[in-house]
Protein backbone atom coordinates (compact mmCIF):
# COMPACT_ATOMS: atom_id res chain seq x y z
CA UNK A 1 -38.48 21.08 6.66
CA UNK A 2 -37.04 17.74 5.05
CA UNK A 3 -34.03 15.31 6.23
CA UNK A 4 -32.10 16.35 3.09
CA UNK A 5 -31.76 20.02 4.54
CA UNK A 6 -30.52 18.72 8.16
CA UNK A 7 -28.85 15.88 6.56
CA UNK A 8 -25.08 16.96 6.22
CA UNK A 9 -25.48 20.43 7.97
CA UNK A 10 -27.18 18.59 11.51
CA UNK A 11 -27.00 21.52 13.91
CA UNK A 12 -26.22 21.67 16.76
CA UNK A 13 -28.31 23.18 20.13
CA UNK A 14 -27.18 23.59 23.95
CA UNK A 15 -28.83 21.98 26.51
CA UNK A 16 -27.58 22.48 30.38
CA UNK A 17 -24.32 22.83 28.58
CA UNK A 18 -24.22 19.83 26.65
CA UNK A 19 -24.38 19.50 22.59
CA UNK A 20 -26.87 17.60 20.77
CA UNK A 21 -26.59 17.65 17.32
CA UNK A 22 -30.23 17.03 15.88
CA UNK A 23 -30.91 15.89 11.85
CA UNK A 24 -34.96 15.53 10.41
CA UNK A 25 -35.84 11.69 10.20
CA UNK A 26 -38.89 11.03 8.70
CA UNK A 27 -40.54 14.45 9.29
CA UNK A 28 -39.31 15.20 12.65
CA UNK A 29 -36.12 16.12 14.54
CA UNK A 30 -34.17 13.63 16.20
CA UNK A 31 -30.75 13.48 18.27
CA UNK A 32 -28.53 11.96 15.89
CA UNK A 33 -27.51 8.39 16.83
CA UNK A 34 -24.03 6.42 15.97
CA UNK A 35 -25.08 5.44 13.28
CA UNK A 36 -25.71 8.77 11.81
CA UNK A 37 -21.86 9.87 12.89
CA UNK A 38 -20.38 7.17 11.75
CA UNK A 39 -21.86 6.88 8.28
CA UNK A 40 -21.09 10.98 7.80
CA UNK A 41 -18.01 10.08 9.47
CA UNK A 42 -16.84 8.18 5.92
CA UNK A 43 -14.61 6.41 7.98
CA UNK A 44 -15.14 2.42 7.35
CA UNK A 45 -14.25 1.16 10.18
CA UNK A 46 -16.60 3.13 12.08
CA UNK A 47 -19.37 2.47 9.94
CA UNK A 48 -18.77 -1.03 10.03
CA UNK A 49 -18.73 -0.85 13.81
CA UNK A 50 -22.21 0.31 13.97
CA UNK A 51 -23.36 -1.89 11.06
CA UNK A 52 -24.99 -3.89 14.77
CA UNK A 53 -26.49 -0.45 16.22
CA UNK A 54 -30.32 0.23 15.85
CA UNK A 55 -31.27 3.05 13.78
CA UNK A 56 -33.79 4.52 11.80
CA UNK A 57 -34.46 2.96 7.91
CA UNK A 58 -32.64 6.32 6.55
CA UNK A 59 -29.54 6.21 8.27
CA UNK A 60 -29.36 2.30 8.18
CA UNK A 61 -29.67 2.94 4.07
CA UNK A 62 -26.87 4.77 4.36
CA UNK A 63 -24.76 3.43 6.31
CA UNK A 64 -24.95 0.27 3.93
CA UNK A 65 -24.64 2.44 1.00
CA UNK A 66 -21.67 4.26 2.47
CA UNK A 67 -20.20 0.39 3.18
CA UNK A 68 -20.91 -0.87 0.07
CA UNK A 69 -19.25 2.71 -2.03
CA UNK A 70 -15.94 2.39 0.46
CA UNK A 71 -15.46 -1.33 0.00
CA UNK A 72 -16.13 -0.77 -3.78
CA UNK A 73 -13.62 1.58 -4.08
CA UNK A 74 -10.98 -1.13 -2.81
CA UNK A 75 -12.51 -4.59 -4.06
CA UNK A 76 -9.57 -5.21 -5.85
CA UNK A 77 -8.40 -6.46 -2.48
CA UNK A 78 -10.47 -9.55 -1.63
CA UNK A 79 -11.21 -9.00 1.77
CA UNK A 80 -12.35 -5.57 0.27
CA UNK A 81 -14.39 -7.38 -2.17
CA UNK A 82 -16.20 -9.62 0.29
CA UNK A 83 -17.10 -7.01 2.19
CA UNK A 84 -18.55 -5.04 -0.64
CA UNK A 85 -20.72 -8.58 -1.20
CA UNK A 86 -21.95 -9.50 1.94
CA UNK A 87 -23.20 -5.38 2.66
CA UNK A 88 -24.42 -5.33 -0.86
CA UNK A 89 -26.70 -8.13 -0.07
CA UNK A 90 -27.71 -7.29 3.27
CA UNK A 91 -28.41 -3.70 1.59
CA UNK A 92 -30.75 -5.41 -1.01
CA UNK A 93 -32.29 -7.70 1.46
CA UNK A 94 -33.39 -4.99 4.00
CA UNK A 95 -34.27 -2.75 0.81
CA UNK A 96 -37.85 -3.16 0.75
CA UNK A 97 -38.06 -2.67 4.42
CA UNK A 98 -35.94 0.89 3.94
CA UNK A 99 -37.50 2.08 0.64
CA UNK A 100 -41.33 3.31 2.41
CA UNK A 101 -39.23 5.57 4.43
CA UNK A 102 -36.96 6.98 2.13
CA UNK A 103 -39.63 7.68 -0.59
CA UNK A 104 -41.81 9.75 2.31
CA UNK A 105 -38.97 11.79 3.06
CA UNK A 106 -38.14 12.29 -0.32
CA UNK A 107 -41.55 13.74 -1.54
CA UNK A 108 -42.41 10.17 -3.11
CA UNK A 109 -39.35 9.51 -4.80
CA UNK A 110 -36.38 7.13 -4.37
CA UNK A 111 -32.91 8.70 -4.42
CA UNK A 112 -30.16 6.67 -6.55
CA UNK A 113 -29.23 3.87 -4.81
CA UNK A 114 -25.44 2.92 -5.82
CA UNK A 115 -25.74 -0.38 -4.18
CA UNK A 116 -27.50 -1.99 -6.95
CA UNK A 117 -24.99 -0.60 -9.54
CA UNK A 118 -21.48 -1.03 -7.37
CA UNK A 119 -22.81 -5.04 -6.65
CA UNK A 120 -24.05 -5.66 -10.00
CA UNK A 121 -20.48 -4.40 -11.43
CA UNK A 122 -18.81 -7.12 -8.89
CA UNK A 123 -20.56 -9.53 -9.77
CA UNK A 124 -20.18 -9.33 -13.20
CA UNK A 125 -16.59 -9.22 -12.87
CA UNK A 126 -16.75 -12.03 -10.66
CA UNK A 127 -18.37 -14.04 -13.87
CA UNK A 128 -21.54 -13.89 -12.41
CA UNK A 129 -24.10 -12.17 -14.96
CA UNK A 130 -27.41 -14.06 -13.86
CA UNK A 131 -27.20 -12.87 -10.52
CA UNK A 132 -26.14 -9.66 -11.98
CA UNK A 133 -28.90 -9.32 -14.41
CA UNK A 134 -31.47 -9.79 -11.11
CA UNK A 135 -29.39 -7.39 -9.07
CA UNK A 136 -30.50 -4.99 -12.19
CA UNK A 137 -33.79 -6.37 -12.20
CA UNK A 138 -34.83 -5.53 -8.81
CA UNK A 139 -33.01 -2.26 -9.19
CA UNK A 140 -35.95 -1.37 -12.24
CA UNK A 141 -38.63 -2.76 -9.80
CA UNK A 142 -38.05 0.12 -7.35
CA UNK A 143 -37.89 2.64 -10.61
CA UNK A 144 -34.48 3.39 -9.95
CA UNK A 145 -31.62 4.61 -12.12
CA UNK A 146 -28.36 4.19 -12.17
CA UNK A 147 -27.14 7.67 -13.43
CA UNK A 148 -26.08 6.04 -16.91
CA UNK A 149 -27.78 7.00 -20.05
CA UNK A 150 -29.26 3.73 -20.65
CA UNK A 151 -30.13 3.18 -17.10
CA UNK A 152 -30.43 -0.54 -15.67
CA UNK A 153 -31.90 -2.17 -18.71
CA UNK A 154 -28.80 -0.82 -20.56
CA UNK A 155 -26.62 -2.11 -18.17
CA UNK A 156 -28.31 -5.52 -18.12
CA UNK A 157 -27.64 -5.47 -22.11
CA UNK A 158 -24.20 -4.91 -21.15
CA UNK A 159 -23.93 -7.68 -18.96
CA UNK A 160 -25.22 -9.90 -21.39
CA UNK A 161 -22.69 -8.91 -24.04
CA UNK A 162 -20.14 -9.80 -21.84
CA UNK A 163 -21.57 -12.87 -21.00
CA UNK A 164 -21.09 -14.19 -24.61
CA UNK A 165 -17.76 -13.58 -24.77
C-alpha cells in the first residue's frame, strides 16, 4: 500500500491504551510526527511552528507547500507576502533533496507542485520576470506542470508579455 492511501485517512491503532495514528512514508508505516499534524492541520501557524521540526522529505514537501498555498492566499498583506517568498525559496532550495522521495512513492512520478506556480505569480507581480522565468524554468526541469493548458513554458510566455509592457 502507498502514502497517498494513508495520507489524509492516517488511522489510528491502540496500544496499552494509547493512540498512534500511523500514515505510509516511503513504503512503510510510520507514527505520524508534528509535522504531519500540523501540515493536515491547515492551520498556519502551526505549520509554521514546525517549519524547525525534523521530518521525513514527504511531509517536509508539504508542509512548505501548505506554507507557501496559505501565505499565497493572503500576499496581498506584506507580511503575508514575505512569507510566501522566503518558504517559496526554501521550498525550491530543498526541492531536489525532496523530489527522489516523492517520485518513489508516487510510482515514478512527481505530483504538481504549486510552489513553483504560487512564487512565480509573486514574483511577477512584484516586477520581477527574470527570476520568474527561472522559477518556471526549474519547474520544466523536474517535468512538472502547472495544471494550465500551456503548462510552464506558457506561463513563461506570459511573463514575458508582461514584461514588455
Amino acid at each position: 500500500m502507498n502514502w497517498l492511501s494513508f495520507l489524509f485517512n492516517s488511522r489510528e491503532t491502540s496500544k496499552s491504551e494509547e493512540k498512534i495514528k500511523l500514515t505510509v512514508r516511503q513504503g512503510e508505516a510510520v507514527q505520524v510526527d508534528n509535522v504531519f499534524e500540523a501540515w493536515t492541520s491547515g492551520d498556519l501557524s502551526e505549520m509554521l511552528k514546525s517549519v524547525q521540526k525534523k521530518t521525513n522529505p514527504i511531509d517536509r514537501h508539504f508542509l512548505l507547500q501548505n506554507i507557501v498555498n496559505e501565505t499565497y492566499k493572503l500576499r496581498k498583506e506584506d507580511n503575508h507576502r514575505d512569507t510566501c517568498i522566503k518558504y517559496s525559496e526554501i521550498h525550491l532550495v530543498e526541492f531536489p533533496a525532496i523530489a527522489p522521495a516523492l517520485k518513489k512513492d508516487l510510482g515514478g512520478y512527481l505530483p504538481r507542485v504549486t510552489t513553483f506556480q504560487n512564487y512565480a505569480t509573486v514574483l511577477t507581480e512584484n516586477g520581477n520576470y527574470e527570476k520568474a522565468i527561472e522559477v518556471c524554468k526549474h519547474a520544466i526541469s523536474f517535468g512538472l506542470h502547472d495544471g494550465t493548458k500551456s503548462g510552464y513554458q506558457g506561463r513563461i510566455e506570459r511573463i514575458k508579455k508582461k514584461q514588455e509592457t
